[in-house]
N, C-alpha and C. Protein backbone atom coordinates (compact mmCIF):
# COMPACT_ATOMS: atom_id res chain seq x y z
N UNK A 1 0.84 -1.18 0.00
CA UNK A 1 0.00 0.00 0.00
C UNK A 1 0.89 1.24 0.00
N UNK A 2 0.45 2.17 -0.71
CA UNK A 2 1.50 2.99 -1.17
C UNK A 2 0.92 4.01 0.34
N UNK A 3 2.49 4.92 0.82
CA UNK A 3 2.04 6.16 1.95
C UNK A 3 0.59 7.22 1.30
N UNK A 4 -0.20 7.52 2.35
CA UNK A 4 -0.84 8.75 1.81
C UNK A 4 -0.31 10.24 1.21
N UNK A 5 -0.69 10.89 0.39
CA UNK A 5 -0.44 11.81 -0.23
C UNK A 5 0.47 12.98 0.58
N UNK A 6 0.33 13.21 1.71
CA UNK A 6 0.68 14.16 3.05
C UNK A 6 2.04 13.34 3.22
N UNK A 7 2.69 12.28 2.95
CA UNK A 7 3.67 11.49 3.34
C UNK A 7 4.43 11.80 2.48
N UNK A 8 4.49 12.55 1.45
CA UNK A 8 5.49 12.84 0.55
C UNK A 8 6.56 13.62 0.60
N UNK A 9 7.64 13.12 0.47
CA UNK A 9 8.93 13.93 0.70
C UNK A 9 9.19 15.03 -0.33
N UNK A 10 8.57 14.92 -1.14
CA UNK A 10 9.07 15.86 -2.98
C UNK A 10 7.97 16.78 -2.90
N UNK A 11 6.48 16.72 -1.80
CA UNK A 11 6.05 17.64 -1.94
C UNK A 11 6.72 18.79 -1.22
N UNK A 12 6.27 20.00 -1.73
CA UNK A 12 6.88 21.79 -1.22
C UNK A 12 7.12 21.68 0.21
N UNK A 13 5.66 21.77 0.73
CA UNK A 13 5.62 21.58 1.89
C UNK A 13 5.49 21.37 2.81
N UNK A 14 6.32 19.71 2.65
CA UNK A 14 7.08 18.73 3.69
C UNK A 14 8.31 19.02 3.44
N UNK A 15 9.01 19.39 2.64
CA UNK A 15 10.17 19.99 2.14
C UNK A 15 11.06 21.25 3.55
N UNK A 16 9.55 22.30 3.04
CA UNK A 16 9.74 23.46 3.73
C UNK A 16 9.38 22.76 5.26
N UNK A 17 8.43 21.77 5.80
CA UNK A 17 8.47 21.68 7.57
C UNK A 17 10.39 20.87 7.73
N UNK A 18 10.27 20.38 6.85
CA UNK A 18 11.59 19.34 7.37
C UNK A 18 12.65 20.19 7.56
N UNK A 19 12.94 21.22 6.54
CA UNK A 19 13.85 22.51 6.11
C UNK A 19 13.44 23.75 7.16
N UNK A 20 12.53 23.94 7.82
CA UNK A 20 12.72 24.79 8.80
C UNK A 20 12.16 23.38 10.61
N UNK A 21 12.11 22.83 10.43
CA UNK A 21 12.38 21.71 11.55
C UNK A 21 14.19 21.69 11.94
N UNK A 22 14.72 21.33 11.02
CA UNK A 22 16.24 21.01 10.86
C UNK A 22 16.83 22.53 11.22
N UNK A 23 16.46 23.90 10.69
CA UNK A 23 16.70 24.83 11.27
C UNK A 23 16.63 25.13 12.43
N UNK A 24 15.32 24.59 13.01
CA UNK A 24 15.27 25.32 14.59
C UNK A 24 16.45 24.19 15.57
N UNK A 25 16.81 23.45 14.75
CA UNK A 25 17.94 22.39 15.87
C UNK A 25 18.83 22.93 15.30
N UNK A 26 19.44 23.25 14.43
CA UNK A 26 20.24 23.59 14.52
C UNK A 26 20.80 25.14 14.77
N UNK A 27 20.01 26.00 15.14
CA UNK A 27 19.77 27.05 16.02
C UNK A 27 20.00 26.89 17.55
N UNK A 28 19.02 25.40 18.12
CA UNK A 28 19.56 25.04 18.93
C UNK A 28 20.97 24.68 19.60
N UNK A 29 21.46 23.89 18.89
CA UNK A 29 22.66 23.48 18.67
C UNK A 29 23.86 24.56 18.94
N UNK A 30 23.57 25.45 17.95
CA UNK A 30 24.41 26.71 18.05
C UNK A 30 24.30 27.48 18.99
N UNK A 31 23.16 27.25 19.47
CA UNK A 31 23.01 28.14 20.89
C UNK A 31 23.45 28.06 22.19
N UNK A 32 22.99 26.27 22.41
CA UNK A 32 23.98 25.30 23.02
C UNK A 32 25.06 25.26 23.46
N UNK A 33 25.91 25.61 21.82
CA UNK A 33 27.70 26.13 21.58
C UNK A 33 27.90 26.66 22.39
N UNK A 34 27.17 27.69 21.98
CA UNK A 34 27.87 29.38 22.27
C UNK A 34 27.68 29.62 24.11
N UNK A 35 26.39 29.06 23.88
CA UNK A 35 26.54 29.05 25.81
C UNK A 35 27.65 28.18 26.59
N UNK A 36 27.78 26.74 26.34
CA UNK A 36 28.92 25.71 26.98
C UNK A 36 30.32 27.44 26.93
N UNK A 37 30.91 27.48 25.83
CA UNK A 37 31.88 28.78 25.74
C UNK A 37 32.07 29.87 26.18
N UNK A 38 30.60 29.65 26.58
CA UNK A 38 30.89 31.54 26.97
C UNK A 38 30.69 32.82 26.14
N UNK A 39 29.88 32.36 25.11
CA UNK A 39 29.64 33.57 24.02
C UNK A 39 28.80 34.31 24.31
N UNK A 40 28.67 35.20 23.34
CA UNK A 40 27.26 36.62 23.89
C UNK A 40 26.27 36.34 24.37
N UNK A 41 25.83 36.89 25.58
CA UNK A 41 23.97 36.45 25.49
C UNK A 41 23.32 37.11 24.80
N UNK A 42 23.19 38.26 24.02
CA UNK A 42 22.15 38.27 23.18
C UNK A 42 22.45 37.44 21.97
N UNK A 43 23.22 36.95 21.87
CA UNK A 43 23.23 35.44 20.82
C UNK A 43 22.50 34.58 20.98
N UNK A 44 22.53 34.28 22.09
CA UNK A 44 22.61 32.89 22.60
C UNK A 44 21.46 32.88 23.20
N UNK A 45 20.96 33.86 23.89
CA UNK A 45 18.70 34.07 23.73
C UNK A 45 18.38 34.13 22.33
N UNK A 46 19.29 34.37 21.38
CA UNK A 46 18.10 34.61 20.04
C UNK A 46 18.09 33.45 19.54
N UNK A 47 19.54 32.62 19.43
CA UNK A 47 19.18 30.99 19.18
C UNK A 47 18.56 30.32 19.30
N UNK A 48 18.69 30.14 20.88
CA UNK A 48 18.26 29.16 21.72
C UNK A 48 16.24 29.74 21.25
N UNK A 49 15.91 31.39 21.40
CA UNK A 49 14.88 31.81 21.11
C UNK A 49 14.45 31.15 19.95
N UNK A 50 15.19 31.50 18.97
CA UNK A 50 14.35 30.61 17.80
C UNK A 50 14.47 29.41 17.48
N UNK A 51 15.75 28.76 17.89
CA UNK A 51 15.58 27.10 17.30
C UNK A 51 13.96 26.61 18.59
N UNK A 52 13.78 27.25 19.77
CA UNK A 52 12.88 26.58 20.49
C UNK A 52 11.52 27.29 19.73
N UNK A 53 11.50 28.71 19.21
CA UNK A 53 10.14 28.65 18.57
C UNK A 53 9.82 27.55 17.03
N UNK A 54 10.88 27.67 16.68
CA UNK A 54 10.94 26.48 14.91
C UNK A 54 10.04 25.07 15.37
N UNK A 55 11.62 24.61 16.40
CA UNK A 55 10.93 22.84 16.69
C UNK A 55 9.96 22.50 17.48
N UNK A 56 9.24 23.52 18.51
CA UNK A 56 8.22 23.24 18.97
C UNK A 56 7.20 23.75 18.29
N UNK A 57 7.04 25.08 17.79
CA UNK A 57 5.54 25.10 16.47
C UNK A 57 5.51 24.11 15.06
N UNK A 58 6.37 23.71 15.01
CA UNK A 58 6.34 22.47 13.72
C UNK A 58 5.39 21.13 14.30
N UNK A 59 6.55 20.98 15.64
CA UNK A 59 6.12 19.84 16.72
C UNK A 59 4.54 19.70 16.95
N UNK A 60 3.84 20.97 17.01
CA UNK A 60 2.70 21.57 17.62
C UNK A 60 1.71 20.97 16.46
N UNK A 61 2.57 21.74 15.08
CA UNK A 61 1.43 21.77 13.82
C UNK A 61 0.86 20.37 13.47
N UNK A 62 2.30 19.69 13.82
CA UNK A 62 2.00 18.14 13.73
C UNK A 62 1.24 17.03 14.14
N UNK A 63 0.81 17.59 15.35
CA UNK A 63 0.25 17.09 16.57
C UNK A 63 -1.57 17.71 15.82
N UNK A 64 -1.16 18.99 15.89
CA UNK A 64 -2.75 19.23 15.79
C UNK A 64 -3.35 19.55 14.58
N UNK A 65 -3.19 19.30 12.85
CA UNK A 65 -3.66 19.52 11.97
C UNK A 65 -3.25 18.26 11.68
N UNK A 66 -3.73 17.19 11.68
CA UNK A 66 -3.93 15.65 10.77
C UNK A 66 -4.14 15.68 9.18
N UNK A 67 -3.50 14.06 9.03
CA UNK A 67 -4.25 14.25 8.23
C UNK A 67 -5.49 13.54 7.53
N UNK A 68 -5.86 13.65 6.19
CA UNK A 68 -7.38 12.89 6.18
C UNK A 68 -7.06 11.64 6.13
N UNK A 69 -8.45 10.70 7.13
CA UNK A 69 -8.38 9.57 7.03
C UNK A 69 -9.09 8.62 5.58
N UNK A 70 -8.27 7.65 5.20
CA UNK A 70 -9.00 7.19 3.94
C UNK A 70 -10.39 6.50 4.01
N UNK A 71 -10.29 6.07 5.55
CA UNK A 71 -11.35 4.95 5.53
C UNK A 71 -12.42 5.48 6.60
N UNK A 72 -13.82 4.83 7.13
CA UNK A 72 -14.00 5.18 8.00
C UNK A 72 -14.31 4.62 8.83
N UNK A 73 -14.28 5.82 10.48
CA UNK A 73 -13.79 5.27 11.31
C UNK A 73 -14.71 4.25 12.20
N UNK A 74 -14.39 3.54 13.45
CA UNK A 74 -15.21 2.66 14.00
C UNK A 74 -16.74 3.23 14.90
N UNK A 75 -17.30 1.69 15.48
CA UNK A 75 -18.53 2.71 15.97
C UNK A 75 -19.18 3.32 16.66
N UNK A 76 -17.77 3.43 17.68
CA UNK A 76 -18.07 5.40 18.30
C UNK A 76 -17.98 6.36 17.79
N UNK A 77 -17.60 6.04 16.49
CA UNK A 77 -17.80 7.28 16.07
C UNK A 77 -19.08 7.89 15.30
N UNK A 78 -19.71 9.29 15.56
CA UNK A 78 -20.82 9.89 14.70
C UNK A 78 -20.38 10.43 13.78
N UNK A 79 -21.02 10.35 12.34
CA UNK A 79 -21.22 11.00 11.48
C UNK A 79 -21.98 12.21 11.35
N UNK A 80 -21.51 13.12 11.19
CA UNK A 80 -21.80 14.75 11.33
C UNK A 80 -22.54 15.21 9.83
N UNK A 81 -22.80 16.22 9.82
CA UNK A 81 -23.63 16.75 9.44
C UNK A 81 -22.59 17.37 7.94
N UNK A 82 -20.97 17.75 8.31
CA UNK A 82 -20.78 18.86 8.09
C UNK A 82 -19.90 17.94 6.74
N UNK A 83 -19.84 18.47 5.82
CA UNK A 83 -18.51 17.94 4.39
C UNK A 83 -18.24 19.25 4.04
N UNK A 84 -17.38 18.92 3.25
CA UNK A 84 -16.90 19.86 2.16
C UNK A 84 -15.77 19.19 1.42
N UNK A 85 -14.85 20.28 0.74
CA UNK A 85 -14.40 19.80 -0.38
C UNK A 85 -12.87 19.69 -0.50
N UNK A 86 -12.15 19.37 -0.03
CA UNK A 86 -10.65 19.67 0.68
C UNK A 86 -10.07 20.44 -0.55
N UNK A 87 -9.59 21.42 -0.22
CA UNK A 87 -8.76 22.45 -1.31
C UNK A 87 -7.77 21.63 -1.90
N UNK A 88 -6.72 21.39 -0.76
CA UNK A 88 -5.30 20.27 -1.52
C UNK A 88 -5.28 19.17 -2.17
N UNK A 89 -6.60 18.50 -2.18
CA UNK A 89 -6.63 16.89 -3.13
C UNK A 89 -8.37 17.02 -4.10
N UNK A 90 -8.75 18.00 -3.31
CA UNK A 90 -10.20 18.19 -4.19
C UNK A 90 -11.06 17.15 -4.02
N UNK A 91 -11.04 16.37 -2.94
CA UNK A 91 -12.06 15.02 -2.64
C UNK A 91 -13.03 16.03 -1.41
N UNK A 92 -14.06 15.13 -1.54
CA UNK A 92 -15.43 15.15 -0.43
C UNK A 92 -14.68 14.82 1.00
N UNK A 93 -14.86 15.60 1.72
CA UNK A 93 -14.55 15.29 3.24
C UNK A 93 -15.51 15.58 3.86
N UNK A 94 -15.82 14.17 4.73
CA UNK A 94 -17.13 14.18 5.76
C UNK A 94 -16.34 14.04 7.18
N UNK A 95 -17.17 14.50 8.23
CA UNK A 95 -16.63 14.97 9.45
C UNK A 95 -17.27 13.75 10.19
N UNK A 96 -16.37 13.37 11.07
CA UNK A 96 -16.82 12.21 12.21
C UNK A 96 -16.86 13.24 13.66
N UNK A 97 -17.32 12.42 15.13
CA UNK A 97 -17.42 12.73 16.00
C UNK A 97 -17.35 11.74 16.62
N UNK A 98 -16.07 12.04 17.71
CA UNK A 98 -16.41 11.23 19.33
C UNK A 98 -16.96 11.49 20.38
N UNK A 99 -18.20 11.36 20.65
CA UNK A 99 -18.51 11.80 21.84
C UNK A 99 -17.77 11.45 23.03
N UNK A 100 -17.35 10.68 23.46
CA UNK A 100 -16.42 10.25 24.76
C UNK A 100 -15.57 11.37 25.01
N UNK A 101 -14.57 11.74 23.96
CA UNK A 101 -13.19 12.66 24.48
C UNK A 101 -13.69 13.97 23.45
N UNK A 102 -14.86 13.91 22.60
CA UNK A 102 -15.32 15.55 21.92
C UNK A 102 -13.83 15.57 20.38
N UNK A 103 -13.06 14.06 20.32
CA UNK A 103 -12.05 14.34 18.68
C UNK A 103 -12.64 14.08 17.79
N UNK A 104 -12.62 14.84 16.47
CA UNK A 104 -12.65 15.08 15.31
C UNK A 104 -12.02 14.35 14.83
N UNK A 105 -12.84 13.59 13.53
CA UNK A 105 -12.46 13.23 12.26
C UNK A 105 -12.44 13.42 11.10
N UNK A 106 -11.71 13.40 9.92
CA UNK A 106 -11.87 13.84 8.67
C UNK A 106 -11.38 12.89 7.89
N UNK A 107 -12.65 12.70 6.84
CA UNK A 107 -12.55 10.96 6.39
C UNK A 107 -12.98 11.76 4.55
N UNK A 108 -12.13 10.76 3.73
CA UNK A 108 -12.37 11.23 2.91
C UNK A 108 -13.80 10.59 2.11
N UNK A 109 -14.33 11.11 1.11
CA UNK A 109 -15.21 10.24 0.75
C UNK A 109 -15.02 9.82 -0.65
């Protein structure tokens, strides 16, 4: 079974999260440096500042924008009311519901 569409390495952007992911560590990293040494602190807050804003809002985006499921899901879950039309692949997306924990699904159709 081939990865879903979102799994692609050659698309833009997974390109651009991986390419500014790898930035914020290595911001880290450098920041790291410069502190063990003894280098400037306003360096070494702006590093450490941005490699920790890069890898934790990537970390974040990852966690909380999914992506669509192909199939659908089991039977706690409700079927909602709500579809539409996903901009990036142009398929029907219908919305699930868990009542137990209140998570969202997005299933393609």
């Amino acid at each position: 079974m081939a990865p879903p569409w979102c799994w692609s390495p050659s698309r833009p952007d997974t390109m651009l999260r991986v390419g500014l992911f790898a930035l914020g560590l290595a911001a880290l990293a450098a920041g790291l440096g410069f502190l063990l040494i003894g280098g400037p602190v306003p360096v070494i807050v702006w590093l450490l500042g941005l490699g920790l804003i890069l890898t934790l809002g990537i970390a974040y985006e990852r966690v909380r924008y999914k992506a669509l499921a192909a199939r659908r899901p089991g039977r706690e879950w409700q079927r909602t009311d709500e579809r539409f039309i996903d901009p990036e692949t142009g398929k029907q997306v219908t919305v699930y519901f868990r009542a137990k924990d209140g998570e969202r699904m997005y299933v393609e159709e």
